[in-house]
N, C-alpha and C. Protein backbone atom coordinates (compact mmCIF):
# COMPACT_ATOMS: atom_id res chain seq x y z
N UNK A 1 32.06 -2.91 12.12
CA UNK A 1 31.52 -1.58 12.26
C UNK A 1 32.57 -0.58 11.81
N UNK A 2 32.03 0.02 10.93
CA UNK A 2 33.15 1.14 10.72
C UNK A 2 32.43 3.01 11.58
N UNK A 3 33.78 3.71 11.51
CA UNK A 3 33.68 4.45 12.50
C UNK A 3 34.11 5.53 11.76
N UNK A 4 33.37 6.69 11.57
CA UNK A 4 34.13 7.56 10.85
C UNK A 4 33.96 7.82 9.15
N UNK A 5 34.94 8.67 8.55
CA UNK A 5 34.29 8.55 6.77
C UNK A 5 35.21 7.45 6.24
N UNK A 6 35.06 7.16 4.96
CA UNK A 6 35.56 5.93 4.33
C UNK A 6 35.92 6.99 3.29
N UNK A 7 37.56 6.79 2.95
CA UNK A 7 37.80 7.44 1.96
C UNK A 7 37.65 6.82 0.43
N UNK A 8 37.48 7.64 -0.71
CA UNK A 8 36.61 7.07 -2.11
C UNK A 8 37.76 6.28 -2.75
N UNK A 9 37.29 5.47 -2.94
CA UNK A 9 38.59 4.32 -4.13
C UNK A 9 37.66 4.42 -4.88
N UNK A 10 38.76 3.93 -6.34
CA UNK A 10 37.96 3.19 -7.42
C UNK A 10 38.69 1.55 -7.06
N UNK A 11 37.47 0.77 -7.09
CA UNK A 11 38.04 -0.50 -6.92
C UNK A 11 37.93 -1.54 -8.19
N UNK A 12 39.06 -2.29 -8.01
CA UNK A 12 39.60 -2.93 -9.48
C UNK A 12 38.56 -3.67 -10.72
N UNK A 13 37.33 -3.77 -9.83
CA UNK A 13 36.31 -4.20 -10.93
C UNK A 13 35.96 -2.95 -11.88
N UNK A 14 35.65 -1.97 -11.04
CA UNK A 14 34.54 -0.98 -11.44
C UNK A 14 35.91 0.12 -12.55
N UNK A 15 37.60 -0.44 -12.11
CA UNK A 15 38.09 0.50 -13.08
C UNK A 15 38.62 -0.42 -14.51
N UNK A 16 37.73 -1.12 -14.54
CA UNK A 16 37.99 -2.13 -15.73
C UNK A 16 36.85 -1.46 -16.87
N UNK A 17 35.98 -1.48 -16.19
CA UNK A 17 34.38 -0.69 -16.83
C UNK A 17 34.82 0.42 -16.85
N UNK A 18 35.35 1.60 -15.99
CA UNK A 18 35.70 2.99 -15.80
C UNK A 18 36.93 3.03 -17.20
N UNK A 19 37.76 2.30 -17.65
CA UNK A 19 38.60 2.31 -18.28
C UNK A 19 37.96 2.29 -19.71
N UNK A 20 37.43 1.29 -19.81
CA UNK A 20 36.75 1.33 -21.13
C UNK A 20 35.80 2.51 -21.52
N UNK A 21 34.94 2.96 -20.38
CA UNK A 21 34.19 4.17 -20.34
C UNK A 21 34.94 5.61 -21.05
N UNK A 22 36.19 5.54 -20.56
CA UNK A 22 37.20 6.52 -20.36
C UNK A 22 37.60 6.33 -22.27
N UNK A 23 38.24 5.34 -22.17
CA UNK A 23 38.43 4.58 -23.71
C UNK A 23 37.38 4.99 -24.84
N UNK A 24 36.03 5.20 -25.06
CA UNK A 24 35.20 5.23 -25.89
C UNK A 24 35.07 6.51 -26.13
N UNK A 25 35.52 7.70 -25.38
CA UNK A 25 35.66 9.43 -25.54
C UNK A 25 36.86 8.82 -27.02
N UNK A 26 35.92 9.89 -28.18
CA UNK A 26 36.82 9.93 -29.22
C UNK A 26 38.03 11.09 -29.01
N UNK A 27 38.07 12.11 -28.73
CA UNK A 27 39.16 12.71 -28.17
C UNK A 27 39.74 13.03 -26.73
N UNK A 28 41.10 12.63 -26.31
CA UNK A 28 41.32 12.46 -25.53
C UNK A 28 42.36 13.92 -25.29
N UNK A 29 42.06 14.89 -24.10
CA UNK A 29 42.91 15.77 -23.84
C UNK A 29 44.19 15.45 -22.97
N UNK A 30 44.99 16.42 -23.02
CA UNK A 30 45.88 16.67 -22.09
C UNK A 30 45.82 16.79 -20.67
N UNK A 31 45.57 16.14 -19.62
CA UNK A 31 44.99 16.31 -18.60
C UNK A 31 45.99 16.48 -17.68
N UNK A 32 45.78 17.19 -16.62
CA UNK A 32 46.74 17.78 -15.80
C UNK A 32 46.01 17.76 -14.27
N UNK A 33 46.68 16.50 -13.21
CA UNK A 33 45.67 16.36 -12.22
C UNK A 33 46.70 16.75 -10.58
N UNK A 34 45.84 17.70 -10.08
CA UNK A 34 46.80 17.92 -8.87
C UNK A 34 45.34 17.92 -7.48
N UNK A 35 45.86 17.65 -6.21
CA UNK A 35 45.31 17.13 -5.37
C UNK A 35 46.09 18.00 -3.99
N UNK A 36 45.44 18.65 -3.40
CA UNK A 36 45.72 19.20 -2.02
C UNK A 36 45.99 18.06 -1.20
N UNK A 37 46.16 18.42 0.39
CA UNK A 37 47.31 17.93 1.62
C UNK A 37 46.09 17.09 2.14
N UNK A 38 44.39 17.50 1.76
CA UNK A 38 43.24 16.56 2.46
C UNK A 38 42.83 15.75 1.50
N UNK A 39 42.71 15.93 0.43
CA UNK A 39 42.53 14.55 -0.47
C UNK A 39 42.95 13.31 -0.83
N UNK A 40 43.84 13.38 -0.23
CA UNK A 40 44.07 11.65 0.11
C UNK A 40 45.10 11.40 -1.29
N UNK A 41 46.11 12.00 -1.56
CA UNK A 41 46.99 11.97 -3.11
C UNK A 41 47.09 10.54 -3.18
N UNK A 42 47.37 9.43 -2.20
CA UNK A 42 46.91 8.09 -2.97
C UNK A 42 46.10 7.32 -3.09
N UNK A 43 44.90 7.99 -2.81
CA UNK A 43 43.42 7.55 -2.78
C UNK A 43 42.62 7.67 -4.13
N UNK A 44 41.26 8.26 -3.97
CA UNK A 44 40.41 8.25 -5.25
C UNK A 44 41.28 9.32 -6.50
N UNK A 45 42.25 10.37 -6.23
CA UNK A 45 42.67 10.98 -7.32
C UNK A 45 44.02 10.27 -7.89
N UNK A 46 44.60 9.04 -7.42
CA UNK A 46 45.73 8.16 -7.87
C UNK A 46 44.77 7.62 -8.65
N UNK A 47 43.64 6.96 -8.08
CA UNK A 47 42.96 5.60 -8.43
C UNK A 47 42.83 6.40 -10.23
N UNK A 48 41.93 7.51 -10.06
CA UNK A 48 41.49 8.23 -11.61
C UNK A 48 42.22 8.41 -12.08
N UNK A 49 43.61 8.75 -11.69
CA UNK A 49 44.65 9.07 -13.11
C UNK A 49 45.12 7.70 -13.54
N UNK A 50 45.28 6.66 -12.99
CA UNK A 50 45.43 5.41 -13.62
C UNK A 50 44.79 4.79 -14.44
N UNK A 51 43.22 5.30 -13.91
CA UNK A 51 42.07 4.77 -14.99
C UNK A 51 42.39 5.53 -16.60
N UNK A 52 42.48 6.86 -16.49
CA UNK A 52 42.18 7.46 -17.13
C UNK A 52 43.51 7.52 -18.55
N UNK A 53 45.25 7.09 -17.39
CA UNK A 53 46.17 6.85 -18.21
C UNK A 53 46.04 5.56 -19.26
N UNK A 54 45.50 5.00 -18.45
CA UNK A 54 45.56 3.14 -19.16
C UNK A 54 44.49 3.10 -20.12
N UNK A 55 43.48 4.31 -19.91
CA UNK A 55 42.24 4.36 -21.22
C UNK A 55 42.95 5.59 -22.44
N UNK A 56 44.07 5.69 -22.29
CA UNK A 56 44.40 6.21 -23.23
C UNK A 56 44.75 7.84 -23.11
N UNK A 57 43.97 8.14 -22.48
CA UNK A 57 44.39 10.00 -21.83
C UNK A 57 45.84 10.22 -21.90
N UNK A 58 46.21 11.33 -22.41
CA UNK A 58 47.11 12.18 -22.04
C UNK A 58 47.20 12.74 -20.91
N UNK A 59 48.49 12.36 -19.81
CA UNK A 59 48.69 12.85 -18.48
C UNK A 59 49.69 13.71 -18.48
N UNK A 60 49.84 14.58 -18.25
CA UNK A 60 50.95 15.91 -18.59
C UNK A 60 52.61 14.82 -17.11
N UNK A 61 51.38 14.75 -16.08
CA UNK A 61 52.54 14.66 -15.26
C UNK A 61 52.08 12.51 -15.00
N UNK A 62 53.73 12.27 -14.38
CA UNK A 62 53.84 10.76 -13.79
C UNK A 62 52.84 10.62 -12.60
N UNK A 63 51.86 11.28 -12.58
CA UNK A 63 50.87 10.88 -11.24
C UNK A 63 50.48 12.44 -10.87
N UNK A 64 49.64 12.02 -9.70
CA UNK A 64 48.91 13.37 -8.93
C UNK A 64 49.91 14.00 -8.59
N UNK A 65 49.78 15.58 -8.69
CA UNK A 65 51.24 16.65 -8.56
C UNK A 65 49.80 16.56 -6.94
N UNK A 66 51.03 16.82 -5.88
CA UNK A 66 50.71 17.67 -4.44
C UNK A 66 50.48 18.88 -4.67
N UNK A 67 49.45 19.81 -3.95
CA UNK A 67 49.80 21.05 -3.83
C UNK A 67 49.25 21.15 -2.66
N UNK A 68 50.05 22.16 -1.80
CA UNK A 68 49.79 22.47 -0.32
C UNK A 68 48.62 23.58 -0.06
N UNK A 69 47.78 24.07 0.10
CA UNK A 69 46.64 25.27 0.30
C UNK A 69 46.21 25.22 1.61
N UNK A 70 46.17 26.53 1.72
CA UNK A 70 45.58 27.26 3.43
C UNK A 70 44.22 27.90 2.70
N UNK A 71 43.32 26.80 3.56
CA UNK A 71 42.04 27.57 3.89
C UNK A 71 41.16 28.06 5.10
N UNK A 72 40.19 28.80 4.58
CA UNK A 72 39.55 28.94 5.87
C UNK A 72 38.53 27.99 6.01
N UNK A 73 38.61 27.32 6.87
CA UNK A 73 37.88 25.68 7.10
C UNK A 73 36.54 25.77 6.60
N UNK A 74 35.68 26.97 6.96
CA UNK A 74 34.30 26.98 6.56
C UNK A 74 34.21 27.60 5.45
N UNK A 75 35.71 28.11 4.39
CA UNK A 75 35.20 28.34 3.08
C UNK A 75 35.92 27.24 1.82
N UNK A 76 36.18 25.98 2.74
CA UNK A 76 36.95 25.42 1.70
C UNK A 76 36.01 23.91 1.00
N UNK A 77 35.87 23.94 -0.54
CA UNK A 77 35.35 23.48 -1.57
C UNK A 77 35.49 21.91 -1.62
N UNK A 78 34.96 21.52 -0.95
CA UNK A 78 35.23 19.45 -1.19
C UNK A 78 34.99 18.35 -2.60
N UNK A 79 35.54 18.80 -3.30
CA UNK A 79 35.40 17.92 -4.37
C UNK A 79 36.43 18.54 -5.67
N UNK A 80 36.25 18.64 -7.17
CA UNK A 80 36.80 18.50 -7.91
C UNK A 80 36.70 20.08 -8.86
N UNK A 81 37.46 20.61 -8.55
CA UNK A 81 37.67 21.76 -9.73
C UNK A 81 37.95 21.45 -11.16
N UNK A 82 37.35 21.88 -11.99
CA UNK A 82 37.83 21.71 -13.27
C UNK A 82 38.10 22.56 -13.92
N UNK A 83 39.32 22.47 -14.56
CA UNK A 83 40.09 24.12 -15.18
C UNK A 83 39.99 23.75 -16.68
N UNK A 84 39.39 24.84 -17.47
CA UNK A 84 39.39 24.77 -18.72
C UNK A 84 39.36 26.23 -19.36
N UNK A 85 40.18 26.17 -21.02
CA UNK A 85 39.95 27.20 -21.06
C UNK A 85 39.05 27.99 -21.51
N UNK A 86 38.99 29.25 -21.22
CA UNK A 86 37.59 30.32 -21.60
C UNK A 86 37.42 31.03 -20.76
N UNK A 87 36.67 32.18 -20.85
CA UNK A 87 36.28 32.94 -20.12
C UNK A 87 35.42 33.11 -19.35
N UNK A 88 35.88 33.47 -17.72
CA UNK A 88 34.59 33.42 -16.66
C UNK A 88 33.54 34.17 -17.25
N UNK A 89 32.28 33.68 -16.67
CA UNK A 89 30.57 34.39 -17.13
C UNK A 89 30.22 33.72 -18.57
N UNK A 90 30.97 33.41 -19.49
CA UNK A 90 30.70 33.12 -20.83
C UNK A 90 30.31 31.31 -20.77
N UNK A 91 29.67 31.24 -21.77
CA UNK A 91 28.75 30.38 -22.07
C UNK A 91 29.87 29.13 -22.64
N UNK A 92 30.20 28.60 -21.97
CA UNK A 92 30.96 27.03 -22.74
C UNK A 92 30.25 25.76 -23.90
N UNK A 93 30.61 26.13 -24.82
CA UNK A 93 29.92 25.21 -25.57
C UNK A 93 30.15 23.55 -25.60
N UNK A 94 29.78 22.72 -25.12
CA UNK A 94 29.72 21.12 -25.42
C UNK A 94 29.16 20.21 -26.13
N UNK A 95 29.56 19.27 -26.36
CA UNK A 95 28.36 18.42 -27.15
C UNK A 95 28.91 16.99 -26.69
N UNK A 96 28.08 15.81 -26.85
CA UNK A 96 27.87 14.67 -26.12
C UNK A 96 28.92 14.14 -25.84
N UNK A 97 29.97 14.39 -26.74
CA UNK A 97 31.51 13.01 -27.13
C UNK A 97 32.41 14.48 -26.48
N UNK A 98 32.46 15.59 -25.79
CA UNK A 98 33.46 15.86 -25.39
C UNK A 98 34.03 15.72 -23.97
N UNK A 99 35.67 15.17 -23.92
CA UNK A 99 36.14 14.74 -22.78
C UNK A 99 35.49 15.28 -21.09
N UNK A 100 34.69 16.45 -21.40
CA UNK A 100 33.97 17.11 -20.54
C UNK A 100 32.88 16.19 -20.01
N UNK A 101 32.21 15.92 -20.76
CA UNK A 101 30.98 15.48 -20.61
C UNK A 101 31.40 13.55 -20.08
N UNK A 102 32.31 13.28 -20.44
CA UNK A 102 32.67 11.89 -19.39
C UNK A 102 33.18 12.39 -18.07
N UNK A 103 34.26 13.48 -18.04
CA UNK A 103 34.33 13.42 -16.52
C UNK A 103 32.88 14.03 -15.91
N UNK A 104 32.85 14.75 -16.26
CA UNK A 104 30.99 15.04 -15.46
C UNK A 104 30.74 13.96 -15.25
N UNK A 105 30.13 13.26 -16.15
CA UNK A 105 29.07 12.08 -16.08
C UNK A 105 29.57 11.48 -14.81
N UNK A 106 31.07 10.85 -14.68
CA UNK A 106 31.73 9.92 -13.59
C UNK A 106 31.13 10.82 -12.51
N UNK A 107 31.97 11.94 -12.42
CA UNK A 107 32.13 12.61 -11.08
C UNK A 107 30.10 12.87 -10.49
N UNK A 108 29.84 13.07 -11.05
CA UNK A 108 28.63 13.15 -11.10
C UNK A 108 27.40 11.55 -10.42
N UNK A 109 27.55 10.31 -11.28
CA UNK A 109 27.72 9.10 -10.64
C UNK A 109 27.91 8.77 -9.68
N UNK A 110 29.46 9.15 -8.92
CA UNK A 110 29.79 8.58 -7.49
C UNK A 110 29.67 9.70 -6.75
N UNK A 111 28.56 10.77 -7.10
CA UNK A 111 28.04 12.07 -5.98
C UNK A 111 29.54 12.99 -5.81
N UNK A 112 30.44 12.91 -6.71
CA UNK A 112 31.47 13.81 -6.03
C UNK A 112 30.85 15.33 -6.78
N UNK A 113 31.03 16.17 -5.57
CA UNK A 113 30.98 17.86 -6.41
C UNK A 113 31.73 17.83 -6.98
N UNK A 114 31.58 19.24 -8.14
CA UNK A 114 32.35 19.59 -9.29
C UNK A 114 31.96 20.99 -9.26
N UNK A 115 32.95 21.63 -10.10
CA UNK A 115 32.89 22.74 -10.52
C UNK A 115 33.60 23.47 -11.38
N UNK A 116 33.12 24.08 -12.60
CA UNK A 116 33.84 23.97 -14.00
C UNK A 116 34.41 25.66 -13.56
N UNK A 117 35.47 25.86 -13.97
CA UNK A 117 35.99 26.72 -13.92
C UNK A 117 36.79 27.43 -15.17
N UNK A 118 36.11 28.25 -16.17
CA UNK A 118 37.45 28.20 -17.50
C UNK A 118 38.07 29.39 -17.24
N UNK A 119 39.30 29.91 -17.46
CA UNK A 119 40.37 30.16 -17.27
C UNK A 119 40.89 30.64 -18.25
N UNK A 120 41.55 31.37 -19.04
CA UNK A 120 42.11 32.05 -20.07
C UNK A 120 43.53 31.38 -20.20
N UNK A 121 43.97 31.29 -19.09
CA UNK A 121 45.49 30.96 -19.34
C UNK A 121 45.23 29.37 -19.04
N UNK A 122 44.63 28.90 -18.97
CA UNK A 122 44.88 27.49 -19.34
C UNK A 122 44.59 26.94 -20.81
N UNK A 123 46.01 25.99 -21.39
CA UNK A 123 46.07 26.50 -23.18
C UNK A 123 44.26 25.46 -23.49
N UNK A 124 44.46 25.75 -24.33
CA UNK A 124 42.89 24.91 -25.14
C UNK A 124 43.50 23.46 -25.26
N UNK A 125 42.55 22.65 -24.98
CA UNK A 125 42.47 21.24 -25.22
C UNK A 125 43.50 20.28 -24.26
N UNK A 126 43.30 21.06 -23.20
CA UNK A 126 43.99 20.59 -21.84
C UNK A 126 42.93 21.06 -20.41
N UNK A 127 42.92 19.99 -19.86
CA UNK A 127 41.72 20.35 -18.63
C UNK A 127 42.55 19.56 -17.38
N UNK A 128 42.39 20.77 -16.49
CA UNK A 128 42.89 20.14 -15.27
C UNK A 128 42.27 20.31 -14.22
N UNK A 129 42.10 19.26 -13.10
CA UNK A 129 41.28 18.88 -12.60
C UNK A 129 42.37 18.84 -10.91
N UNK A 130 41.65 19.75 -10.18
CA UNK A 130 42.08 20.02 -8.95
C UNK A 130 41.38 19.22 -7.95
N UNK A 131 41.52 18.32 -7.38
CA UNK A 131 40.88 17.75 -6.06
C UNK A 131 41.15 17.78 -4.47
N UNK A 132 40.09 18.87 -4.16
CA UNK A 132 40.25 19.73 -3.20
C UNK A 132 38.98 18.86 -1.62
N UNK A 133 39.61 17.63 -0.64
CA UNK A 133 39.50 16.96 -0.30
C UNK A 133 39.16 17.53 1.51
N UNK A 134 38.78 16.26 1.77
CA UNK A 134 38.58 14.81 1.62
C UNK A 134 37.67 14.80 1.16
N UNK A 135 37.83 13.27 0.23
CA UNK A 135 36.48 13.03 -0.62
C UNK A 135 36.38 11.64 -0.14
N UNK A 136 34.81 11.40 -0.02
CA UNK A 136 34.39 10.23 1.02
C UNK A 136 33.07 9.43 0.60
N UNK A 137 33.00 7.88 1.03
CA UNK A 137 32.05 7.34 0.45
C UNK A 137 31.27 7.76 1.43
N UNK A 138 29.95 7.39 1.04
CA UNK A 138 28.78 7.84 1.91
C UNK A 138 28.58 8.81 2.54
N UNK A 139 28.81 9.91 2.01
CA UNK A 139 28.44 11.07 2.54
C UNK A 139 28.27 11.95 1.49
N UNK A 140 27.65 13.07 1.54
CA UNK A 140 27.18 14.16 0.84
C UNK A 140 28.10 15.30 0.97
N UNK A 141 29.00 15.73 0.25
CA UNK A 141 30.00 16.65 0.18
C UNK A 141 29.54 17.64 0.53
């Protein structure tokens, strides 16, 4: 009996498939992955930057950077920010093969929220991805 939430892994089958998945994006960005004090930094956001290093991605940093944040409990965001650049309100253009559209797809798959965020000062053709936690199996974020 388990008691409580189950925090999200990727487990070693599913990042063999996740790797190759990751692998078949014809361009691969600069990715830049940092993880708050509730997300579990060696949990599901270790597990993805490994997938994502070993499929070939560009990782700016040697693993998930920490970052510490004070929120107010009932306004804080459980799942995955995504920083890209462009301008808030404006219309982001995509098409099927961009690195965008695989992390969606994943994050999207194992029910984690998301939320695209573009940013001016983040340079072009680098996306970073904030995971703002706990993120948990079986449950609805």
């Amino acid at each position: 009996i388990t008691i409580g939430n189950i925090p999200l892994r990727i487990e070693p089958k599913e990042a063999v498939s996740l790797r190759d998945f990751f692998s078949s994006c014809p361009t691969k960005p600069l990715i830049v992955m940092s993880a708050d004090q509730y997300a579990d930094l060696t949990g599901f956001p270790s597990d993805l930057w490994k997938v994502m290093h070993d499929a070939g991605w560009t990782m700016k940093d040697d693993g998930v950077q920490e970052q510490n944040a004070i929120y107010e409990s009932t306004k804080r965001f459980r799942g995955v920010i995504v920083y890209i650049h462009g301008e808030k309100g404006k219309e982001q253009p995509f098409n099927s093969v961009d690195p965008l559209q695989y992390i969606g797809w994943y994050l999207n798959k194992i029910n984690v929220p998301r939320a695209l965020a573009p940013l001016p000062e983040i340079p072009e053709g680098e996306i970073y991805l904030r995971f703002q936690g706990p993120i948990t199996k079986g449950e609805k974020q």
